[in-house]
C-alpha atoms as a PDB file:
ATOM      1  CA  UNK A   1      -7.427  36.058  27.189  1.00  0.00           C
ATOM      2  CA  UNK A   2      -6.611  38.715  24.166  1.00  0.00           C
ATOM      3  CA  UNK A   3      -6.455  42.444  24.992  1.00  0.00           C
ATOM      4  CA  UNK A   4      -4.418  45.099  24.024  1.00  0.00           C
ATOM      5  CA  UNK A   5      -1.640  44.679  26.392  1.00  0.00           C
ATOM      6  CA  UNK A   6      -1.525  40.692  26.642  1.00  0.00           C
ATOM      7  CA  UNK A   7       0.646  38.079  27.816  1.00  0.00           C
ATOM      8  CA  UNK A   8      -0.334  35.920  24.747  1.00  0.00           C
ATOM      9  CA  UNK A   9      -0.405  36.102  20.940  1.00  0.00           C
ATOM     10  CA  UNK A  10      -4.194  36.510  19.272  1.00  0.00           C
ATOM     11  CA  UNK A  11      -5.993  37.419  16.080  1.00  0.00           C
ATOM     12  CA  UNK A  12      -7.417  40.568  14.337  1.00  0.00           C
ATOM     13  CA  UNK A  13      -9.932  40.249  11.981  1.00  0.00           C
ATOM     14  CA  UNK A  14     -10.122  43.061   9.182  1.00  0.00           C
ATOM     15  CA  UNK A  15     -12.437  44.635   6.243  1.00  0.00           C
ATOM     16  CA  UNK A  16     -12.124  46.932   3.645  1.00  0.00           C
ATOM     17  CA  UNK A  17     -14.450  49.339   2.232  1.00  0.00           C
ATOM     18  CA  UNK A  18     -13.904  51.929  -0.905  1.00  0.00           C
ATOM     19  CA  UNK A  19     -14.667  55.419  -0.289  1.00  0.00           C
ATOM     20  CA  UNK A  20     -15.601  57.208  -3.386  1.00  0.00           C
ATOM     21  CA  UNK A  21     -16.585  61.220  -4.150  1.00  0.00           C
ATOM     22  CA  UNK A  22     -18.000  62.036  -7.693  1.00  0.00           C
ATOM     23  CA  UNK A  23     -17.646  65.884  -7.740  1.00  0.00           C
ATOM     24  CA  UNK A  24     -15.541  67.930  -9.976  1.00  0.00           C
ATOM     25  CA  UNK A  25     -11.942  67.937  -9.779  1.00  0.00           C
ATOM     26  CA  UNK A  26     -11.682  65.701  -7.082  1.00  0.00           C
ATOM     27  CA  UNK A  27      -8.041  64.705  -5.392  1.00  0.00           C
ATOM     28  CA  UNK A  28      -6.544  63.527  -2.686  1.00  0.00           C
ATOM     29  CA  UNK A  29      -7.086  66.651  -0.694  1.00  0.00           C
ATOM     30  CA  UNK A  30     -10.955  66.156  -1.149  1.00  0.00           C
ATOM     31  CA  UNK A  31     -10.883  63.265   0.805  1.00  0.00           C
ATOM     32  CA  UNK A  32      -8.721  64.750   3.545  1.00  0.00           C
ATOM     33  CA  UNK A  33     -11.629  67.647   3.490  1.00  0.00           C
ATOM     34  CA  UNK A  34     -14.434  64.832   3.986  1.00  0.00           C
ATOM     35  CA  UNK A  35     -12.721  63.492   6.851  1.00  0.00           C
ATOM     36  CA  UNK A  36     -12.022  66.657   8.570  1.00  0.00           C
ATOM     37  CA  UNK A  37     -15.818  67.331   8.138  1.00  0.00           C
ATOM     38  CA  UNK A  38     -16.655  63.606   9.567  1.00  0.00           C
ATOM     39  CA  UNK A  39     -14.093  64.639  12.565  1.00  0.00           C
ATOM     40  CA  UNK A  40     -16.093  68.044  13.292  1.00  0.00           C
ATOM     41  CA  UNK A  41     -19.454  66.253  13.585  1.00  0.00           C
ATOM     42  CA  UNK A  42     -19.277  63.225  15.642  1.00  0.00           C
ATOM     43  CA  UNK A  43     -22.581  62.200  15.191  1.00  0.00           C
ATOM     44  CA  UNK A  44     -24.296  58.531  16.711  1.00  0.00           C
ATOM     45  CA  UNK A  45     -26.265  56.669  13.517  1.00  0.00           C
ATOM     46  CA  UNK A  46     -29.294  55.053  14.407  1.00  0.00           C
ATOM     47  CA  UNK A  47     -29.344  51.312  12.488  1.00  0.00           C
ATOM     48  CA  UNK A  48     -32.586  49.486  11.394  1.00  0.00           C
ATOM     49  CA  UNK A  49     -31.460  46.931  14.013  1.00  0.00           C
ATOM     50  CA  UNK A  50     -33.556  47.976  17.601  1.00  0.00           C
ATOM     51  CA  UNK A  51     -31.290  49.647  19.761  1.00  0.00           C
ATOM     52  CA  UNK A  52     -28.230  49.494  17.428  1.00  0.00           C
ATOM     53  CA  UNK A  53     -26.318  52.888  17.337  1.00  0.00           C
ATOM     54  CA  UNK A  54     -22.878  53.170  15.380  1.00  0.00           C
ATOM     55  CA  UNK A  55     -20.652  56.469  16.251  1.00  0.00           C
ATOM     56  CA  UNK A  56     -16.838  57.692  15.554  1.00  0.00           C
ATOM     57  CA  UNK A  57     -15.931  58.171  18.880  1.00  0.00           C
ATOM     58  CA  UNK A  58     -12.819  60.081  17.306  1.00  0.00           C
ATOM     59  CA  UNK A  59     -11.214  60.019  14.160  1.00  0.00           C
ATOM     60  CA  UNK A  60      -7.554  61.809  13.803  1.00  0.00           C
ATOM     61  CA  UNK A  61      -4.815  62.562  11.907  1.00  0.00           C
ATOM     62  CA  UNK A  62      -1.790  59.972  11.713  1.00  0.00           C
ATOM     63  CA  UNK A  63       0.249  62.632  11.308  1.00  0.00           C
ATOM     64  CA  UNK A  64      -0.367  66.212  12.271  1.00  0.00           C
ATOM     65  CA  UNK A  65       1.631  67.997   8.642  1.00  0.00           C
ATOM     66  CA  UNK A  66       0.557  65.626   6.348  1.00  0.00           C
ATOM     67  CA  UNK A  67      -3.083  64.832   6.646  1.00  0.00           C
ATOM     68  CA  UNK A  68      -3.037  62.658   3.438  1.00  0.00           C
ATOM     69  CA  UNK A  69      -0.885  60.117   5.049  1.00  0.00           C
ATOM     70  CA  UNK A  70      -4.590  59.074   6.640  1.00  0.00           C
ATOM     71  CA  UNK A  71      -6.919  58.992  10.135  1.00  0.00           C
ATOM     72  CA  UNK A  72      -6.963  56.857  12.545  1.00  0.00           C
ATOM     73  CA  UNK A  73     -10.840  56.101  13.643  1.00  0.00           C
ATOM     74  CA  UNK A  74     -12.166  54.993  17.239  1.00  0.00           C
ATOM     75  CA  UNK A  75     -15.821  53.301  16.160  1.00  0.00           C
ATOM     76  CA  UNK A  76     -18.560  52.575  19.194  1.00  0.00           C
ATOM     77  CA  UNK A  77     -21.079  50.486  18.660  1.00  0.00           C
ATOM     78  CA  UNK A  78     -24.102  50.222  21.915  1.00  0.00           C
ATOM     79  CA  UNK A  79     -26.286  48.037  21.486  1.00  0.00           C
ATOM     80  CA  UNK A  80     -29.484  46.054  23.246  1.00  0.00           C
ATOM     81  CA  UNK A  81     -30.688  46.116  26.859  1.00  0.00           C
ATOM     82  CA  UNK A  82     -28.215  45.186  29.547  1.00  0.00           C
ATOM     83  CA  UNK A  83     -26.694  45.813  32.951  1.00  0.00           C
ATOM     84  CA  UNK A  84     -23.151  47.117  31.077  1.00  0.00           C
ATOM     85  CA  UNK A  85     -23.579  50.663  30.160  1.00  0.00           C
ATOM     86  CA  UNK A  86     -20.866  53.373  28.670  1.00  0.00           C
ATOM     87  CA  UNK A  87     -20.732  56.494  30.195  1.00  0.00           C
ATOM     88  CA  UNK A  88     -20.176  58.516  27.172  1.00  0.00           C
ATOM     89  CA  UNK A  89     -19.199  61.825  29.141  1.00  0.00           C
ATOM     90  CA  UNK A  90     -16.707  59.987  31.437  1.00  0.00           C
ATOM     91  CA  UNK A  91     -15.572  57.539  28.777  1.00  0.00           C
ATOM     92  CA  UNK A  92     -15.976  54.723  31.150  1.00  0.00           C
ATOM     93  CA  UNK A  93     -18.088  51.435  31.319  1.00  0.00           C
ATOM     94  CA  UNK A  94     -20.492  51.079  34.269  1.00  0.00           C
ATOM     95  CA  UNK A  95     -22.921  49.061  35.864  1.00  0.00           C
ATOM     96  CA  UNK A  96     -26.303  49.703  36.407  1.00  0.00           C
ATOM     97  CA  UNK A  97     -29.806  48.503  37.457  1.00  0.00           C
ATOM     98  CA  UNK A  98     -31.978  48.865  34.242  1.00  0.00           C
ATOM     99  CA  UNK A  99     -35.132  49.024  36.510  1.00  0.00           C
ATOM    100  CA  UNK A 100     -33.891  52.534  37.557  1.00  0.00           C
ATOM    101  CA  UNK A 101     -33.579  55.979  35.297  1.00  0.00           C
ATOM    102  CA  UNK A 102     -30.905  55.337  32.545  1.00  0.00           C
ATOM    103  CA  UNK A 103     -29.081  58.753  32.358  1.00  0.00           C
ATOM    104  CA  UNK A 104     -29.310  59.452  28.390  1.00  0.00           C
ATOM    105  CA  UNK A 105     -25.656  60.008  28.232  1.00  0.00           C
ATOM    106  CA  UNK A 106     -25.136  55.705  29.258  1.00  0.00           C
ATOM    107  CA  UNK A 107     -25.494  53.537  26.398  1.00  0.00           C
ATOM    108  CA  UNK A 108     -25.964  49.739  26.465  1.00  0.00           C
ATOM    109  CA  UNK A 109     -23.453  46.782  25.645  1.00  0.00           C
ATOM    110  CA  UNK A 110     -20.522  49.245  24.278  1.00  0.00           C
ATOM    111  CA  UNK A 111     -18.474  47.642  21.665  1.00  0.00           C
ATOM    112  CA  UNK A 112     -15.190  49.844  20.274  1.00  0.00           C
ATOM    113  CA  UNK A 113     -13.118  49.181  16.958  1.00  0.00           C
ATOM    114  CA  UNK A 114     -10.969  51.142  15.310  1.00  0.00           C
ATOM    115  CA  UNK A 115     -10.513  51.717  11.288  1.00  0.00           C
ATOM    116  CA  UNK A 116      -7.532  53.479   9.296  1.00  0.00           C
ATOM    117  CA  UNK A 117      -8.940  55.878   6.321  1.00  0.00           C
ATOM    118  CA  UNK A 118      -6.370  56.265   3.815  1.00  0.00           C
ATOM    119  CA  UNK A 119      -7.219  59.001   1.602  1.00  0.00           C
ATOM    120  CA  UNK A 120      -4.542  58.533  -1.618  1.00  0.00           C
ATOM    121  CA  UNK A 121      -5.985  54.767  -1.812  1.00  0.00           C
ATOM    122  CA  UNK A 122      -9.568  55.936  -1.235  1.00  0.00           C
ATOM    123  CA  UNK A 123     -10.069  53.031   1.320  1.00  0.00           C
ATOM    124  CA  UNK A 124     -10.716  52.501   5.179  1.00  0.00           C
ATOM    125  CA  UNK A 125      -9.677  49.193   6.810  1.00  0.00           C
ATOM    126  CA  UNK A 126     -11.936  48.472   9.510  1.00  0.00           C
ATOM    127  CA  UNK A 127     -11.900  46.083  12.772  1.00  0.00           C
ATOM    128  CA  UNK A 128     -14.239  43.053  12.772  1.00  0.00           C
ATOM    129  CA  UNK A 129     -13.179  41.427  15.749  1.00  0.00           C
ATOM    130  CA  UNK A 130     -10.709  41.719  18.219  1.00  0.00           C
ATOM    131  CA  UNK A 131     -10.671  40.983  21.863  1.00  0.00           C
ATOM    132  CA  UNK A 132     -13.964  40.433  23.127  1.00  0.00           C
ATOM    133  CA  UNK A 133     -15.323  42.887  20.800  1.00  0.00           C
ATOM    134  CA  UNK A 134     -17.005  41.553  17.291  1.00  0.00           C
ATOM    135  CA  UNK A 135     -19.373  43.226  14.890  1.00  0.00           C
ATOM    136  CA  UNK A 136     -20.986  42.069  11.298  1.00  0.00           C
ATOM    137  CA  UNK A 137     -19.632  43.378   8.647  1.00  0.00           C
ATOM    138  CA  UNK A 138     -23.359  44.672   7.541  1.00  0.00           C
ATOM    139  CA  UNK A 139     -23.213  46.807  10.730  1.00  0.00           C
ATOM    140  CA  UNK A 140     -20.415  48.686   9.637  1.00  0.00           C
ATOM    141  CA  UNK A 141     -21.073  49.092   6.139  1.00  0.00           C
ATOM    142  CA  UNK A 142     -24.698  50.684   7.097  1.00  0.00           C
ATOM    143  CA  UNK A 143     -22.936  52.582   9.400  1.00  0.00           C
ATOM    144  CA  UNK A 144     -20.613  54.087   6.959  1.00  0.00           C
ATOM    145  CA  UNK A 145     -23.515  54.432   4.197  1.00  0.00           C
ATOM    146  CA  UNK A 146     -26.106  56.773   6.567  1.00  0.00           C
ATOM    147  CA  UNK A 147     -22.750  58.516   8.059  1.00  0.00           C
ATOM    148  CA  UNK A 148     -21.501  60.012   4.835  1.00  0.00           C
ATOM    149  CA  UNK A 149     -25.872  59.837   3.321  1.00  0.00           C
ATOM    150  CA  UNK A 150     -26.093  63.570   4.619  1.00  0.00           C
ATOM    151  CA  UNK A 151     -27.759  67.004   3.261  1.00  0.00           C
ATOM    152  CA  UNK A 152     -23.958  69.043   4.548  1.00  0.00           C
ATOM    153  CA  UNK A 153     -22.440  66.172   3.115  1.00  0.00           C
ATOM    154  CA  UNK A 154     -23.892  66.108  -0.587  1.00  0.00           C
ATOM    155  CA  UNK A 155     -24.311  69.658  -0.581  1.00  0.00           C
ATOM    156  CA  UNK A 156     -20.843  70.219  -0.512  1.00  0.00           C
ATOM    157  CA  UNK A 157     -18.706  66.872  -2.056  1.00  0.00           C
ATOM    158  CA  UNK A 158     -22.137  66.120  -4.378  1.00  0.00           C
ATOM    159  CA  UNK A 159     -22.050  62.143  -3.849  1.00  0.00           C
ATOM    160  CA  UNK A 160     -20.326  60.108  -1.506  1.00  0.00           C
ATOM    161  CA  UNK A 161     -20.385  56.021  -2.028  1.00  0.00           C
ATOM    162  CA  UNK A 162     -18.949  53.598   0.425  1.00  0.00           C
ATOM    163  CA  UNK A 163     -19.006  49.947  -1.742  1.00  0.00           C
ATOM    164  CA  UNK A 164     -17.116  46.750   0.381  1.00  0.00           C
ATOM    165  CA  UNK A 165     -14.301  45.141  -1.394  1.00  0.00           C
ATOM    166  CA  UNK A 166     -15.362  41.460  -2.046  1.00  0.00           C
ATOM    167  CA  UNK A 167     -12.660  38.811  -2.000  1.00  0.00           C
ATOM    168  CA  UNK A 168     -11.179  37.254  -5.394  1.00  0.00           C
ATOM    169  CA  UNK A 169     -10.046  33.894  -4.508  1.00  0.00           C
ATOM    170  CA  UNK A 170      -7.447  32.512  -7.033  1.00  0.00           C
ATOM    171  CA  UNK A 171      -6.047  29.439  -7.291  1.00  0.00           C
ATOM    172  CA  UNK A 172      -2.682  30.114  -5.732  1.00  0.00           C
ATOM    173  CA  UNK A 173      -4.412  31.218  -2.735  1.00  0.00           C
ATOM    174  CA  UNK A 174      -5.728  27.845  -2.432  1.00  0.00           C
ATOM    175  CA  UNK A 175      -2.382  26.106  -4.306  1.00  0.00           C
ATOM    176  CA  UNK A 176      -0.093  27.922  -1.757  1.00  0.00           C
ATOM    177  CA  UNK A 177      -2.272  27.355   1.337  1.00  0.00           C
ATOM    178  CA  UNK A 178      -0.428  24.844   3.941  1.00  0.00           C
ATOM    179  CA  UNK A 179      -3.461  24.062   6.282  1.00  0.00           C
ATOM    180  CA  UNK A 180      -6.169  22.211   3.885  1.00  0.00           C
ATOM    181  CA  UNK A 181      -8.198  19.932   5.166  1.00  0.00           C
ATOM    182  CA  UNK A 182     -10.693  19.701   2.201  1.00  0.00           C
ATOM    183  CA  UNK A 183     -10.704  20.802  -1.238  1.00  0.00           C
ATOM    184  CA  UNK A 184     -13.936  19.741  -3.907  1.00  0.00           C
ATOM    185  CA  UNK A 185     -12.829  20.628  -7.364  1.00  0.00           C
ATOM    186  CA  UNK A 186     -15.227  20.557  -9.803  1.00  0.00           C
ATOM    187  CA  UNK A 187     -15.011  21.085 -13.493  1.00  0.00           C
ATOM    188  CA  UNK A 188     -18.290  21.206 -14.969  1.00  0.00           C
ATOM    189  CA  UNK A 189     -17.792  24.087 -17.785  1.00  0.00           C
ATOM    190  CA  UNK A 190     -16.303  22.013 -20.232  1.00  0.00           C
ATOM    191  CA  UNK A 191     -15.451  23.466 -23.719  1.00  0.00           C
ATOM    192  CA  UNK A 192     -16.780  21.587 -26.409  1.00  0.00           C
ATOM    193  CA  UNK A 193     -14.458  23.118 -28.811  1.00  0.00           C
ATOM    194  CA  UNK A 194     -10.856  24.609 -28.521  1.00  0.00           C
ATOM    195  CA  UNK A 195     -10.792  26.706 -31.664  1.00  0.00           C
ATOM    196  CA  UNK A 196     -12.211  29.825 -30.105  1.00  0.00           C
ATOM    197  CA  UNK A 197      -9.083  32.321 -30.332  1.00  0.00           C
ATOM    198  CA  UNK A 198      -9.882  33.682 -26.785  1.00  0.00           C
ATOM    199  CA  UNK A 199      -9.398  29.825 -25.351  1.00  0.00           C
ATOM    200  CA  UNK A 200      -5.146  30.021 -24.135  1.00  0.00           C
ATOM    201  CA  UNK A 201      -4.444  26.797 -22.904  1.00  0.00           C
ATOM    202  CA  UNK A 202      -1.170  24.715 -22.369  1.00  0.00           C
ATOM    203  CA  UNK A 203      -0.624  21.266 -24.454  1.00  0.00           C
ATOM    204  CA  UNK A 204      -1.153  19.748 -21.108  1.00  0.00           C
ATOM    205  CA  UNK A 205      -4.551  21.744 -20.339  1.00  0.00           C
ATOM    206  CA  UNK A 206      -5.710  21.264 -23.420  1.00  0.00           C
ATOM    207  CA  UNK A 207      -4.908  17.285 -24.004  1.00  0.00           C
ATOM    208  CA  UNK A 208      -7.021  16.903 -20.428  1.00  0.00           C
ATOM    209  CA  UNK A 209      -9.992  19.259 -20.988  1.00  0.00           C
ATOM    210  CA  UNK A 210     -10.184  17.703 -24.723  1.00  0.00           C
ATOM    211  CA  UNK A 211     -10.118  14.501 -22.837  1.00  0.00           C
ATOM    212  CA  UNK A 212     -13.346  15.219 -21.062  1.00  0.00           C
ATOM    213  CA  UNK A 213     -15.012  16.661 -23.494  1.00  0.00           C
ATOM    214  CA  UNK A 214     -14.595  13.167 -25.542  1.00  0.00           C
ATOM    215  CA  UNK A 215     -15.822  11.246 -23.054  1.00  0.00           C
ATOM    216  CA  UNK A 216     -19.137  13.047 -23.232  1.00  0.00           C
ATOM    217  CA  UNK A 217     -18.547  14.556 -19.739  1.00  0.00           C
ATOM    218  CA  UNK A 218     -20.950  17.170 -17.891  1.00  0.00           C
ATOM    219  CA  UNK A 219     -18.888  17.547 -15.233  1.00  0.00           C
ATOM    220  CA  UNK A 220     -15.722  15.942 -13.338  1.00  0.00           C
ATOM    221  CA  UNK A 221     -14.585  16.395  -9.736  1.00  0.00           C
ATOM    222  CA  UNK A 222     -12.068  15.490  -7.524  1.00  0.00           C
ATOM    223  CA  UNK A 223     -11.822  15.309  -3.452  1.00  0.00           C
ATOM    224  CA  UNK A 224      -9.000  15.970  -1.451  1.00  0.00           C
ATOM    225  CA  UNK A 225      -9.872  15.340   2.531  1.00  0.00           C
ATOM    226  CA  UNK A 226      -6.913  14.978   4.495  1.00  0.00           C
ATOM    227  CA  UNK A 227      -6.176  12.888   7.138  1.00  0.00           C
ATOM    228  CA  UNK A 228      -7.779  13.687  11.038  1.00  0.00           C
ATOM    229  CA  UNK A 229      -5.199  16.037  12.777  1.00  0.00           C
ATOM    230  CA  UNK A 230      -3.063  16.307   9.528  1.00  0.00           C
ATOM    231  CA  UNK A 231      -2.694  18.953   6.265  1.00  0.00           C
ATOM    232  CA  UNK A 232      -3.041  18.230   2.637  1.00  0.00           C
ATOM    233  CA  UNK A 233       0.178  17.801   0.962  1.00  0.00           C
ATOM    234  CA  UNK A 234      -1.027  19.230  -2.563  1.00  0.00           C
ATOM    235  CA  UNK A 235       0.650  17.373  -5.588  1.00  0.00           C
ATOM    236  CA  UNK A 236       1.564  19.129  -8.796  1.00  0.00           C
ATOM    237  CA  UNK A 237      -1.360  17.544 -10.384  1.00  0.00           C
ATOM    238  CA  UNK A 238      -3.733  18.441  -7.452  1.00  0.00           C
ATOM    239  CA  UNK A 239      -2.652  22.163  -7.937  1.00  0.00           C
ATOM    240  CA  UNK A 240      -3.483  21.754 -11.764  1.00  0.00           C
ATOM    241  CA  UNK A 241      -6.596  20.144 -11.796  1.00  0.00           C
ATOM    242  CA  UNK A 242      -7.779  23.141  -9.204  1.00  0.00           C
ATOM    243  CA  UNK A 243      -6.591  25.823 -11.171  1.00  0.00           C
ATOM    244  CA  UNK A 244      -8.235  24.243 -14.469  1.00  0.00           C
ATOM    245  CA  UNK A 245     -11.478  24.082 -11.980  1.00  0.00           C
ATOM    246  CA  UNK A 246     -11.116  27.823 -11.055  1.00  0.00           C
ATOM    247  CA  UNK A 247     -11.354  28.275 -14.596  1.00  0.00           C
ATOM    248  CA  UNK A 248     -13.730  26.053 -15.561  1.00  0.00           C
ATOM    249  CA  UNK A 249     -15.698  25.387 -12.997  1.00  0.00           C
ATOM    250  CA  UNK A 250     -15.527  25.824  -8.564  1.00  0.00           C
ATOM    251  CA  UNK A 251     -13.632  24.571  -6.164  1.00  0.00           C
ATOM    252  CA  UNK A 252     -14.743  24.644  -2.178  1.00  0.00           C
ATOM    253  CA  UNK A 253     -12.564  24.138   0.304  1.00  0.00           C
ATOM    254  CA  UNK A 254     -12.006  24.276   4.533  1.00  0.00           C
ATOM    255  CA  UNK A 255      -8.396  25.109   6.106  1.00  0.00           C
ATOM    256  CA  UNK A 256      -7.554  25.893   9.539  1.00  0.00           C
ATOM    257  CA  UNK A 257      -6.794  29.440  10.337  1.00  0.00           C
ATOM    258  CA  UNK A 258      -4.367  31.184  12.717  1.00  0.00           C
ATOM    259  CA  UNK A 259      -6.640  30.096  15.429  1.00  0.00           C
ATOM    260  CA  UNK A 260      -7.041  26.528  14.238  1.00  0.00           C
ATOM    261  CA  UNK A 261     -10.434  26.883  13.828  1.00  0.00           C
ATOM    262  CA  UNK A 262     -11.736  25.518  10.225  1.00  0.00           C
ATOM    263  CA  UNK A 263     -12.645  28.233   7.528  1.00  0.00           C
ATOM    264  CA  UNK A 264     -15.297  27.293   4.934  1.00  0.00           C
ATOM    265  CA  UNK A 265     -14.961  28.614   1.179  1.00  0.00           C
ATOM    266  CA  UNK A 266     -15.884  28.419  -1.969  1.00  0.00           C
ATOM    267  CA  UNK A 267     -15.399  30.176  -4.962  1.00  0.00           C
ATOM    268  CA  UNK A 268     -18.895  30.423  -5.778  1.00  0.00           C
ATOM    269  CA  UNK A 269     -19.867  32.675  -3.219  1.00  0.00           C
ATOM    270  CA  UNK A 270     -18.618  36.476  -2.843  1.00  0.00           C
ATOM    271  CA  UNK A 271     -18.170  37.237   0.239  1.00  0.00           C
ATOM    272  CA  UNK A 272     -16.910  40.618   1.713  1.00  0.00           C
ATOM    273  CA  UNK A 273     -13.005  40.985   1.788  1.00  0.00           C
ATOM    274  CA  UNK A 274     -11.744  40.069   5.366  1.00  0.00           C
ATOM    275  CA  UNK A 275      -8.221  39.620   6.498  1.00  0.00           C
ATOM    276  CA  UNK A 276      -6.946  37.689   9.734  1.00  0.00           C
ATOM    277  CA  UNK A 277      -4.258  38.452  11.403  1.00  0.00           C
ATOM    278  CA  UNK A 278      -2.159  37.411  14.539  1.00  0.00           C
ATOM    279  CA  UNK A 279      -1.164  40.005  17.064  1.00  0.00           C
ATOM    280  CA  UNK A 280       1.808  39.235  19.573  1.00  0.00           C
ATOM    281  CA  UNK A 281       2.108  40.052  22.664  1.00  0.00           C
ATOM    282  CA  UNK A 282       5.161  42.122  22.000  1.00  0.00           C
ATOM    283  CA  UNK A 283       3.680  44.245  19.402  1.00  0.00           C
ATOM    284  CA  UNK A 284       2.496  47.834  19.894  1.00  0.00           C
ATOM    285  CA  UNK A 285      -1.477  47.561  18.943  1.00  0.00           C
ATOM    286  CA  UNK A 286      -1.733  51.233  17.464  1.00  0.00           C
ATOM    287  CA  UNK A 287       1.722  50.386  15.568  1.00  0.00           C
ATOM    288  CA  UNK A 288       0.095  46.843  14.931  1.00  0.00           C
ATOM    289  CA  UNK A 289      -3.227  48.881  12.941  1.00  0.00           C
ATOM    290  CA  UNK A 290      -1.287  50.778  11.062  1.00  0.00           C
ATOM    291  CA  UNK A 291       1.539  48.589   9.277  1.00  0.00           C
ATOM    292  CA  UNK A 292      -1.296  46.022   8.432  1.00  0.00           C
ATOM    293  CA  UNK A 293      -4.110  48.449   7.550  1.00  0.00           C
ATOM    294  CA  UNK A 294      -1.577  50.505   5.942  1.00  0.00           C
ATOM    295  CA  UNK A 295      -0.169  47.104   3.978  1.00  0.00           C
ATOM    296  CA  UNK A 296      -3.869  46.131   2.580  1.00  0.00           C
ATOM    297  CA  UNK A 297      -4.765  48.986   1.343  1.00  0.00           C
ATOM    298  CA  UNK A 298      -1.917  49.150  -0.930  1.00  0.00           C
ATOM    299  CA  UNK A 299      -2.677  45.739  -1.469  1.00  0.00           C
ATOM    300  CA  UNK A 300      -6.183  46.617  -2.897  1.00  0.00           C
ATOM    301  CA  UNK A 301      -5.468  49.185  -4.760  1.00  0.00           C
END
């Protein structure tokens, strides 16, 4: 089992969301301002899922003198009709008979995540899954949308947009990852002519893709599946065909993740920006959140 204080290694799974304020003369400090606000008001949001109620359960400085180093946010999530209630004045789970009266302060199935705001990169990295807890990521980005969607709110920072970061595959991600088990490259965009200008192409790219297009080709693929229980053991010619197709064309493939289970992708679908990582049993979880929330939102900015 994973928890906080384990005996074993496990995984975290991460998102990103921007955090933008159009107003006048806006800076770093006006972000600072909007969380302070969000700290002073920690309202529950009612979802269009039944039952489904999103709260900061505390959001706080990382450090005390400089506020624009960021806040570190407790999320709770309740959710559907069960015997596992939170006591939200006691702060402690409970069990109870739903046929009896439900004090108003218990709410149902409690969930908690937490989520680093980091006002000079304008983003908040937020927990997906970890433990026994897991949320969608469409929870948390209504949750963030109605939370900052406020009369106080737009009164005083005029608009406030929360927008997920969607992930860019490239083809070193794929080129440089050591646990594929499939990869479909297709190229299926082929140029008919090489004279446009805007076309920059090795001697090599461009004696292949001309090759294609000679041969009257709508599209041409290659498979990679490896072998059961083994890797693919990508060839310099594998890793240039699926860059030409990332270019040209799609490539899907499936790798094993840090807990060897198989990941689907493709680069024809966005998907929402998620990160996993692998949490040791020696590591500190609140110095764990923020080194690696800290480290991707550098990365995405």
């Amino acid at each position: 089992m994973c928890n906080k204080a384990g005996s074993r290694s496990c995984s975290v799974l991460y998102t990103a969301f921007d955090v933008q304020i159009f107003s006048d003369e806006v800076s770093t400090k006006t972000y600072v301002d909007l969380f302070l606000d969000l700290s002073g008001n920690l309202r529950e949001v009612p979802l269009q899922a039944r039952s489904n109620y999103v709260k900061f359960d505390s959001i706080k400085p990382l450090n005390e003198d400089k506020l624009e180093h960021g806040f570190r946010c407790e999320i709770f999530k309740s959710t559907g009709l069960t015997s596992n209630f939170r006591d939200t004045v006691e702060s402690q789970n409970v069990k109870l008979d739903t046929n009896r009266y439900i004090p108003t302060n218990y709410k149902a199935n409690p969930k908690d995540f937490s989520a680093v705001f980091y006002p000079s990169e304008r983003k908040i990295i937020c927990e997906l899954s970890f433990k026994k807890n897991k949320t969608a990521h469409a929870i948390v980005e209504e949750f963030l949308k109605k939370l900052v969607n406020t009369p106080t709110l737009n009164n005083k920072f005029k608009r406030i947009e929360i927008t997920p970061i969607y992930e860019k595959i490239t083809a070193d991600d794929i080129n440089h990852n050591k646990t594929l088990t499939y990869v479909e490259a297709v190229i299926n965009n082929i140029p008919d002519s090489f004279d446009d200008l805007n076309i920059v192409l090795s001697d090599k790219d461009r004696i292949f893709l001309k090759s294609l297009a000679d041969s009257n080709l709508e599209s041409y693929s290659q498979v990679l599946k490896s072998k059961k229980a083994k890797f693919l053991e990508l060839t310099d010619l594998n890793k240039d065909f699926i860059r030409l197709a990332i270019e040209y064309g799609f490539v899907k493939f499936h790798y094993k993740n840090i807990d060897n289970l198989t990941e689907k992708k493709s680069t024809l679908n966005i998907s929402p920006f998620t990160k996993r990582l692998k949490i040791f049993p020696e590591d500190v979880y609140g110095d764990f959140l923020i080194r690696e929330t800290r480290k991707i939102a550098e990365q995405l900015s």
